[in-house]
N, C-alpha and C. Protein backbone atom coordinates (compact mmCIF):
# COMPACT_ATOMS: atom_id res chain seq x y z
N UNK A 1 -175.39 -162.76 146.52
CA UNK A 1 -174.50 -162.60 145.38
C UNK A 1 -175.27 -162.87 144.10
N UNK A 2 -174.92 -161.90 142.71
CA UNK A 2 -175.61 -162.01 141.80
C UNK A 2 -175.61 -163.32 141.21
N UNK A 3 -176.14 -163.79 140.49
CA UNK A 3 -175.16 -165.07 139.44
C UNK A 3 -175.21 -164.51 138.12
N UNK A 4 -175.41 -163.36 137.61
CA UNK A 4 -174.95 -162.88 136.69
C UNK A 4 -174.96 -161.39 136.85
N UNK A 5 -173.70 -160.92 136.49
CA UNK A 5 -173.24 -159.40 136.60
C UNK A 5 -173.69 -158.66 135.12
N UNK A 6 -174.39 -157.52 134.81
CA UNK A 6 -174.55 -157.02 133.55
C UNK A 6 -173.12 -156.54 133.39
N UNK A 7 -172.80 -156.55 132.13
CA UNK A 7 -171.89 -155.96 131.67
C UNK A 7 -171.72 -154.87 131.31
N UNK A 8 -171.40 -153.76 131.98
CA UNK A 8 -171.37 -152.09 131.06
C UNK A 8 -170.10 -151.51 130.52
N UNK A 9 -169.22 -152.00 130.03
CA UNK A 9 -167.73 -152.02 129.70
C UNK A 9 -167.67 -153.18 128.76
N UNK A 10 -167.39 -153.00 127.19
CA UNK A 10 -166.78 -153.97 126.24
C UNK A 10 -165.68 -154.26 126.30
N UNK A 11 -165.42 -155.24 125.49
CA UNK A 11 -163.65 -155.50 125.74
C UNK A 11 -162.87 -154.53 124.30
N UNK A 12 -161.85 -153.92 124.34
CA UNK A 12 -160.92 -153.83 123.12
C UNK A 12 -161.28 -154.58 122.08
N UNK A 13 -161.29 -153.79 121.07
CA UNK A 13 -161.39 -154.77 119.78
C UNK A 13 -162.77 -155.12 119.25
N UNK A 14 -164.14 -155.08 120.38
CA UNK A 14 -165.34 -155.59 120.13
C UNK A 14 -165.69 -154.59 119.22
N UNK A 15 -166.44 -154.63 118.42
CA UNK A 15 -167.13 -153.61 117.57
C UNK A 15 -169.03 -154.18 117.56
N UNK A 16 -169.50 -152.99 117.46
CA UNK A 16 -170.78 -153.55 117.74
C UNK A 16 -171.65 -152.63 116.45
N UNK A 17 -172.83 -152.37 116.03
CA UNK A 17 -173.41 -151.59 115.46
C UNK A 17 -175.27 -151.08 116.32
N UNK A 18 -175.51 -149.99 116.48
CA UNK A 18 -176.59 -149.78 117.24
C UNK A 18 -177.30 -149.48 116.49
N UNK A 19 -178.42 -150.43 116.62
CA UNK A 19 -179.51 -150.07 115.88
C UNK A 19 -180.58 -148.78 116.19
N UNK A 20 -180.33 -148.11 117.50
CA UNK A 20 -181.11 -147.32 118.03
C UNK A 20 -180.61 -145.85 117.91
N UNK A 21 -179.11 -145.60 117.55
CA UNK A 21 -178.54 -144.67 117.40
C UNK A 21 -177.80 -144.60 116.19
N UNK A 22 -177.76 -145.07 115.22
CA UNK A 22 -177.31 -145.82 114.00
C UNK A 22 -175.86 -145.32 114.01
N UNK A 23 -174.79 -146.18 115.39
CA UNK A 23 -173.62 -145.78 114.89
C UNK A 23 -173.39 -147.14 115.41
N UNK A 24 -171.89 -147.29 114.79
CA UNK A 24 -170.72 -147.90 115.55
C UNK A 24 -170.09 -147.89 116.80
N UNK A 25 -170.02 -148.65 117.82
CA UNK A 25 -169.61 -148.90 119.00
C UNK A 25 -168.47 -149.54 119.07
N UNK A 26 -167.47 -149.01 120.53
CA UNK A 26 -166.72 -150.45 120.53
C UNK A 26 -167.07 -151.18 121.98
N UNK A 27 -167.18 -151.94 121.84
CA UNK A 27 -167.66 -152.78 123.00
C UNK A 27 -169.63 -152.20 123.06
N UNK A 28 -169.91 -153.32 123.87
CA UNK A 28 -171.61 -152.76 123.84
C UNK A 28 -171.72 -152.23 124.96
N UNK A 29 -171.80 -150.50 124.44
CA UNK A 29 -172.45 -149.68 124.77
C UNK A 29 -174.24 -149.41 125.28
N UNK A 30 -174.70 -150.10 124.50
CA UNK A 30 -176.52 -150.23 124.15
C UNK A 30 -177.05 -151.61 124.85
N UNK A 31 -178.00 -151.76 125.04
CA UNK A 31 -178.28 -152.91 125.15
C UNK A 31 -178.49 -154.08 124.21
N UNK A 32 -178.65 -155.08 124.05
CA UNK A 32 -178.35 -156.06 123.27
C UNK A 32 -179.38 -156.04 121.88
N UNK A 33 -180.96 -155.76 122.89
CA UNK A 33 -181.78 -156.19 121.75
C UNK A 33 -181.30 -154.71 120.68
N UNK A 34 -181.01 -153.71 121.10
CA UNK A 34 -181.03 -152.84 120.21
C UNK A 34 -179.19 -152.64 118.82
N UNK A 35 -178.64 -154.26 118.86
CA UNK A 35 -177.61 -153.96 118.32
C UNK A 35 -176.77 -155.49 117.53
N UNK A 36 -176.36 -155.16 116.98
CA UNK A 36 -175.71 -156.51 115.85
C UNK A 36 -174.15 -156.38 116.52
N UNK A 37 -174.42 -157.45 116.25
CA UNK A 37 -172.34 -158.00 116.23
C UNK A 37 -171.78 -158.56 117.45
N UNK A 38 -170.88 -159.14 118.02
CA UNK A 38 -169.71 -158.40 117.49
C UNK A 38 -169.37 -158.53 116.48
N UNK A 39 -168.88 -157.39 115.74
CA UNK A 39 -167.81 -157.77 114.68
C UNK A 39 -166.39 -157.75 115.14
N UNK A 40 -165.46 -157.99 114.45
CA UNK A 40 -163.84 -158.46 114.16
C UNK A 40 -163.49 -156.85 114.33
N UNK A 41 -164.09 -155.46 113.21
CA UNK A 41 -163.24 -154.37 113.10
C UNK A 41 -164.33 -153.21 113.04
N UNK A 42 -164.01 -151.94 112.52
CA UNK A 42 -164.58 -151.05 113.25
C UNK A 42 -165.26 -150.88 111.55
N UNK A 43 -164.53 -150.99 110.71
CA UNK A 43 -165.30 -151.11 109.33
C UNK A 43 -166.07 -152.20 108.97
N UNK A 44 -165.83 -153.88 109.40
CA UNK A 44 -167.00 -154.81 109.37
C UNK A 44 -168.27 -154.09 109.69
N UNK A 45 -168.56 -153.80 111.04
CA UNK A 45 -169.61 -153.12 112.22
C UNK A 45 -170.40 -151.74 111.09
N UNK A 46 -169.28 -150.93 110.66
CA UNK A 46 -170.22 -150.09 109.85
C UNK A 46 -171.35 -150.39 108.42
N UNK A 47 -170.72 -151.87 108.02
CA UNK A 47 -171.29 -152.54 107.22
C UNK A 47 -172.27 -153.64 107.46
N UNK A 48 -172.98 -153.14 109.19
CA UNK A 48 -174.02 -154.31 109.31
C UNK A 48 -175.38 -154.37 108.40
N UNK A 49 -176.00 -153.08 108.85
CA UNK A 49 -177.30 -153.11 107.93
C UNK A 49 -177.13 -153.38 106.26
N UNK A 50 -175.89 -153.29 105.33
CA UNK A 50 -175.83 -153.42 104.22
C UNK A 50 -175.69 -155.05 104.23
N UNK A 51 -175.05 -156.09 105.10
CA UNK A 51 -175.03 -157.45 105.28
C UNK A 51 -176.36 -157.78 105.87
N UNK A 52 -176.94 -156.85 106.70
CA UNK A 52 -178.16 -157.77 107.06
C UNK A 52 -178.89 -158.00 105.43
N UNK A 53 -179.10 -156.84 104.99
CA UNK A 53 -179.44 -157.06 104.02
C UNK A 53 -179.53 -158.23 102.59
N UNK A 54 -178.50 -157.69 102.33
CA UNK A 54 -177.98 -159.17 101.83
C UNK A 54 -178.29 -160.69 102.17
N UNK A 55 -178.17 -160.72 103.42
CA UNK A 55 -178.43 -162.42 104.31
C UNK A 55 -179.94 -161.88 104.12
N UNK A 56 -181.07 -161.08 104.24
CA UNK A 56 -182.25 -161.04 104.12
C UNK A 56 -182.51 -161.43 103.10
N UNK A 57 -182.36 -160.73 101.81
CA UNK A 57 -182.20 -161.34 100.14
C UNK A 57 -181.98 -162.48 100.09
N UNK A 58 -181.16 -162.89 100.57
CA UNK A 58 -180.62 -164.82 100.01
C UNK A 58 -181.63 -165.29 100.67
N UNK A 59 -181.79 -165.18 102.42
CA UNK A 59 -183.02 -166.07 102.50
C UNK A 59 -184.52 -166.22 102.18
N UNK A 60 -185.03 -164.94 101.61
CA UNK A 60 -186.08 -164.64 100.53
C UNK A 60 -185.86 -165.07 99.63
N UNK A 61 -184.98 -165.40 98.74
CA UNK A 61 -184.81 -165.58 97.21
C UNK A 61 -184.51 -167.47 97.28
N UNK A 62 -184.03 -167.93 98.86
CA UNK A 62 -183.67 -169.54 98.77
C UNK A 62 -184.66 -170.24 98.53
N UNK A 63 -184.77 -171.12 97.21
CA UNK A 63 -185.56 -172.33 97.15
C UNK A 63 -186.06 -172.93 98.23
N UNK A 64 -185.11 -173.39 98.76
CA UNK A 64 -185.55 -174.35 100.41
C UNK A 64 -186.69 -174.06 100.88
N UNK A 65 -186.89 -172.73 100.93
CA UNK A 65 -187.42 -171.93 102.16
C UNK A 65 -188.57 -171.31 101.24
N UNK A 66 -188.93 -171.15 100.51
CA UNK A 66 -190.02 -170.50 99.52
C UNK A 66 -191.58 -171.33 99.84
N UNK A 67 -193.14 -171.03 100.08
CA UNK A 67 -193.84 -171.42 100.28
C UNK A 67 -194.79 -171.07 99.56
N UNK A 68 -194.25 -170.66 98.22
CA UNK A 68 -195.20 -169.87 97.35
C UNK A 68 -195.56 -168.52 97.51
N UNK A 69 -195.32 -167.64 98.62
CA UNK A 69 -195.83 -166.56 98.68
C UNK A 69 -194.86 -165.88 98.22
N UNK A 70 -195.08 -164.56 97.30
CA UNK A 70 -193.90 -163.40 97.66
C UNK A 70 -193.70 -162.40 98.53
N UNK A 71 -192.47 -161.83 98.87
CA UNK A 71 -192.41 -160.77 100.17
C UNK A 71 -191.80 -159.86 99.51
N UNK A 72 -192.09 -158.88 100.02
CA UNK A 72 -191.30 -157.40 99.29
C UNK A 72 -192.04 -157.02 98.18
N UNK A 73 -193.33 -156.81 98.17
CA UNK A 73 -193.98 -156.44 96.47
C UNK A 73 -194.29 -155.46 97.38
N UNK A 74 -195.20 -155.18 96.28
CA UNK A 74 -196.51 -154.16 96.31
C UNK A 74 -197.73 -154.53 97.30
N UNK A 75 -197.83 -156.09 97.57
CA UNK A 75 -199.12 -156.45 97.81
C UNK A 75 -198.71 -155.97 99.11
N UNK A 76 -197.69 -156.58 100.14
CA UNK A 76 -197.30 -156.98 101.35
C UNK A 76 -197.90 -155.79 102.33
């Protein structure tokens, strides 16, 4: 007997976003490494890469976390 079953069937309601096919899912369709979420709705999920984004920016731009170097120029 397995001790863990893969899952190929999402539940209702899951929303996922694929990074490998750049759409919206409901339930995960794809495999994991290739996808964000769950999200809550089917319009959250279409708005992942514009939030990754964002959470990328803040943690580039956070004091805390700054070591003197910059990321995102010209040099990189």
């Amino acid at each position: 007997m397995a001790l863990f079953k893969k899952r190929t069937v999402g539940k209702p309601g899951e929303w996922y976003y694929c990074l490998e096919h750049k759409k919206v899912e409901e339930g995960p369709e794809c495999p994991g490494k290739d996808r964000f979420g769950p999200y809550a709705s089917r319009a959250e999920a279409s708005h992942a890469m514009e939030l990754a984004r964002e959470r990328n920016l803040e943690w580039e731009t956070d004091p805390r976390w700054q070591d003197g170097t910059q990321r995102g120029g010209e040099d990189d």
